[in-house]
Every structure is written in structure tokens, then in C-alpha cells.
N, C-alpha and C. Protein backbone atom coordinates (compact mmCIF):
# COMPACT_ATOMS: atom_id res chain seq x y z
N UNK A 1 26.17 -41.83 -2.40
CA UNK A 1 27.20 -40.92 -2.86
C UNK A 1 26.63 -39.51 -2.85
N UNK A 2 27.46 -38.51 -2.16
CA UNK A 2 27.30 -37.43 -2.38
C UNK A 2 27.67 -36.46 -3.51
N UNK A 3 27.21 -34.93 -3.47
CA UNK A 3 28.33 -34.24 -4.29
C UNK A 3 28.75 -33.16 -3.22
N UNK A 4 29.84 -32.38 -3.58
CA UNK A 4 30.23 -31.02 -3.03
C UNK A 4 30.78 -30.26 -3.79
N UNK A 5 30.40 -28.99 -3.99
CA UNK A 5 31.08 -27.78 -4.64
C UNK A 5 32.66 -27.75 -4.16
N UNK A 6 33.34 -27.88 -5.06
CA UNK A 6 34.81 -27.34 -5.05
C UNK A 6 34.80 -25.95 -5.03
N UNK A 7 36.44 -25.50 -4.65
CA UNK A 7 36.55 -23.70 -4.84
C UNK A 7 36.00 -23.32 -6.32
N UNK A 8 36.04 -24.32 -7.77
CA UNK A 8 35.99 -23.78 -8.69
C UNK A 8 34.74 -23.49 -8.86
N UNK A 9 33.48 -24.14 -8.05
CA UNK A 9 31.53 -24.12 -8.45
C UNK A 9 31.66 -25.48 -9.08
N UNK A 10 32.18 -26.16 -9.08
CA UNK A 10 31.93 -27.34 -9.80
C UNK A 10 31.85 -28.53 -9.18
N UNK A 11 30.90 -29.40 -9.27
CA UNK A 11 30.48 -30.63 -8.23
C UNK A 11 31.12 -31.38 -8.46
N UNK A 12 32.06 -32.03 -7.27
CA UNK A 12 32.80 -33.62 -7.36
C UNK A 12 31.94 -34.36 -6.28
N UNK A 13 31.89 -35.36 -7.08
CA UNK A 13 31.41 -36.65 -6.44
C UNK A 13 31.99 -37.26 -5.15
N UNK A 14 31.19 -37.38 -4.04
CA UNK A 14 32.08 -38.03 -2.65
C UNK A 14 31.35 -39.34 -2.69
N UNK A 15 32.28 -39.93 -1.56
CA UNK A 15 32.05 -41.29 -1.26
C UNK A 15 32.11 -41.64 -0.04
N UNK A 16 31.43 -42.01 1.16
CA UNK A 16 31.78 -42.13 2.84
C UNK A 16 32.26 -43.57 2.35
N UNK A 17 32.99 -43.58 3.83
CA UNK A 17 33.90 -44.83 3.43
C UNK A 17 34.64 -44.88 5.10
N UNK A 18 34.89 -46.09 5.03
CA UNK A 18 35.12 -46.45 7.10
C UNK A 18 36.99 -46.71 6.43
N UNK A 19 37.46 -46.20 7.04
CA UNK A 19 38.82 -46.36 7.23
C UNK A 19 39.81 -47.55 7.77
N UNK A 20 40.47 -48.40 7.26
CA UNK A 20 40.54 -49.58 7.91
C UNK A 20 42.04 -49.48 8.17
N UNK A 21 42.74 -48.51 7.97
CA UNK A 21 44.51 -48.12 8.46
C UNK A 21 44.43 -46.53 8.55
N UNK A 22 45.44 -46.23 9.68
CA UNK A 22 45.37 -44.57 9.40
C UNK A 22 45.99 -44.02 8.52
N UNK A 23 44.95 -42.68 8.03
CA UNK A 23 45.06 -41.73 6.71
C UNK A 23 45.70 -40.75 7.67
N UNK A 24 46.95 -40.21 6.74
CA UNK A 24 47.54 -39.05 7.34
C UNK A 24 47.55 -38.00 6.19
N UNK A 25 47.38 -36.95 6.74
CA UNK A 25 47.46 -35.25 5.55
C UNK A 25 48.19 -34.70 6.46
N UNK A 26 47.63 -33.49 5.43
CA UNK A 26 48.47 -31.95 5.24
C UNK A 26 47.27 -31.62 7.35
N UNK A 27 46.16 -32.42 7.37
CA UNK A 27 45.30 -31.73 8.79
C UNK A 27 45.47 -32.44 10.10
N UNK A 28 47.05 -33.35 9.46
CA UNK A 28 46.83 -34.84 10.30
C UNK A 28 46.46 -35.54 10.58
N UNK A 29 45.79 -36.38 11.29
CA UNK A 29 45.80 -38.21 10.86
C UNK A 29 44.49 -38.67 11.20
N UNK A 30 43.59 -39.51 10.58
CA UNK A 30 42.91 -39.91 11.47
C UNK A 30 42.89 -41.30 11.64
N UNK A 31 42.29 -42.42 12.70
CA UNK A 31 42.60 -43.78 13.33
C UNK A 31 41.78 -44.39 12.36
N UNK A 32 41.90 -45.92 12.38
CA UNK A 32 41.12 -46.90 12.27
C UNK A 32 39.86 -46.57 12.18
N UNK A 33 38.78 -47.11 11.74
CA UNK A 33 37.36 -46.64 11.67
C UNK A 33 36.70 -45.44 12.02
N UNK A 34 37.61 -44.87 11.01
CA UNK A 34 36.67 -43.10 11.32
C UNK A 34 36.18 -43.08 9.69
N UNK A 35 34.89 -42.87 9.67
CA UNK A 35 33.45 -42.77 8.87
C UNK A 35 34.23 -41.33 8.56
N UNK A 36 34.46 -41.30 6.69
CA UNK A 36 34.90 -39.87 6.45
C UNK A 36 34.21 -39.88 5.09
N UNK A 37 34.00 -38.80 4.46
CA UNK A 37 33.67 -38.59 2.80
C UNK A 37 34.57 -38.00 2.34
N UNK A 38 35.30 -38.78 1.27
CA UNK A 38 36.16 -38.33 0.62
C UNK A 38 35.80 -38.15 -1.20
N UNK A 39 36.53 -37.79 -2.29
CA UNK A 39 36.42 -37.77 -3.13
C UNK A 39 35.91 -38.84 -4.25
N UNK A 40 35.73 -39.42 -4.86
CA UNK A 40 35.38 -41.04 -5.27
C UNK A 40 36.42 -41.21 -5.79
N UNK A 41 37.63 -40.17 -6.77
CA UNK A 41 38.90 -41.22 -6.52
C UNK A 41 39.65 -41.47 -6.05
N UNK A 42 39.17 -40.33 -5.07
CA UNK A 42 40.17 -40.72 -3.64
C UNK A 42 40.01 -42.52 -2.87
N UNK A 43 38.88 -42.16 -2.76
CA UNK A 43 37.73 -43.18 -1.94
C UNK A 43 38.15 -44.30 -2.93
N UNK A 44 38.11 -44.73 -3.84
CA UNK A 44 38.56 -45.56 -4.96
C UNK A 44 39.91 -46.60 -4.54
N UNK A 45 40.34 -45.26 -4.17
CA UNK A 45 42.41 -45.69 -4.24
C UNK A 45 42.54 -45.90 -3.37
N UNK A 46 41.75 -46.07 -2.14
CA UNK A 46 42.00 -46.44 -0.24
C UNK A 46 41.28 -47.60 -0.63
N UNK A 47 40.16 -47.85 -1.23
CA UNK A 47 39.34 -49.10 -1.30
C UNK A 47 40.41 -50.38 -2.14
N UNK A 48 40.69 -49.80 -2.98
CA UNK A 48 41.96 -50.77 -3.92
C UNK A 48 42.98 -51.09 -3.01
N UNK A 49 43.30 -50.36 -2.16
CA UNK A 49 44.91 -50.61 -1.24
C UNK A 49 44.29 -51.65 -0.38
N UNK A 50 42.92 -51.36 0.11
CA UNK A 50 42.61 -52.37 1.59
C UNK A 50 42.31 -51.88 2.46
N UNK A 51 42.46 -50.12 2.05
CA UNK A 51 43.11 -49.35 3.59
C UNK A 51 41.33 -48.43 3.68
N UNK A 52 40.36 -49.04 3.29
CA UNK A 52 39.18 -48.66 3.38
C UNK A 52 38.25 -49.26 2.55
N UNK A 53 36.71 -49.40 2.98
CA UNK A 53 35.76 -49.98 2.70
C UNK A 53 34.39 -48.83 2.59
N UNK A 54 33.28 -49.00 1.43
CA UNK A 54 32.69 -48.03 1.28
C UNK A 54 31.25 -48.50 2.50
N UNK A 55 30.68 -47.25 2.83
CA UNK A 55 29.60 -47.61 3.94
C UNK A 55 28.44 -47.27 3.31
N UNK A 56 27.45 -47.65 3.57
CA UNK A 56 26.16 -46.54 3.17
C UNK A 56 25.17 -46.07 4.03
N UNK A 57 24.84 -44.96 3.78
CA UNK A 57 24.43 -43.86 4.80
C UNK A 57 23.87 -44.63 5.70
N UNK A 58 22.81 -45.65 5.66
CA UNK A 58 22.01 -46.26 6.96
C UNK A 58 22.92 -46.64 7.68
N UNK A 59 24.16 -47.44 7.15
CA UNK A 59 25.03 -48.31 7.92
C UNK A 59 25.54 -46.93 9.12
N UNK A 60 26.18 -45.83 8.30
CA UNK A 60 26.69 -44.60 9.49
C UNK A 60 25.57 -44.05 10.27
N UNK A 61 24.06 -43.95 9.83
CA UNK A 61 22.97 -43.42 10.90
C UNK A 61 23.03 -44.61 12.18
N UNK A 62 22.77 -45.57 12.26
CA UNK A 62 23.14 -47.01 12.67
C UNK A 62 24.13 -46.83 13.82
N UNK A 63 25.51 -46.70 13.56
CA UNK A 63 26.25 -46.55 14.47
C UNK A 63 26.30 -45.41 14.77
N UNK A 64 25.91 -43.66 14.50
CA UNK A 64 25.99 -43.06 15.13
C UNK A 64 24.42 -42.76 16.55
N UNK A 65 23.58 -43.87 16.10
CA UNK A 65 22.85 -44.04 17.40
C UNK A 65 23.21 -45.44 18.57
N UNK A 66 24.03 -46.14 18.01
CA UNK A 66 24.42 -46.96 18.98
C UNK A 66 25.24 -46.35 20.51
């Protein structure tokens, strides 16, 4: 788990996490297994639906040298 400064200076907690249905926003969409860090309750509430699974960092170094 990471952290990142918000606009306010204040650290929220992230979470990478493999995507297992597409997430759509306000930046548009991304597919099936795209490795993203999101918020942890964000990351939380995709993991509860089904619609994502959490990774850990070796697992994403791993496939980004395959």
C-alpha cells in the first residue's frame, strides 16, 4: 500500500489492484486487467463488488517484465 498527497497536503492511503470489469470516470474507461492505484476505499468497494482484486507490488514488477 501506498500513500499520496491530496490537493489538501494530506496523505490518503492507495491500494494497486488488477481490474476484473471495466471502470469508467469523469477520464474514461479503462479494460479488464489494467494494474491501477486507487484510493483504499475506493479499492475496497471494487474488491467487495468482484469488479477487482488487490495485487502486490512483486506480482505488477512480474508482469511488467514478462
Amino acid at each position: 500500500m501506498a500513500t499520496k498527497n491530496n490537493g489538501d497536503g494530506e496523505a490518503v492511503a492507495r491500494k494497486r489492484v488488477k481490474l476484473l470489469a471495466y471502470l469508467s470516470g469523469k477520464d474514461g474507461s479503462l479494460p479488464p486487467s489494467s494494474v491501477v492505484d486507487l484510493d483504499e476505499e475506493e479499492a475496497a468497494r471494487l474488491i467487495g463488488l468482484g469488479a477487482a482484486v488487490e495485487v502486490e507490488e512483486a506480482e505488477t514488477d512480474e508482469e511488467q517484465k514478462g
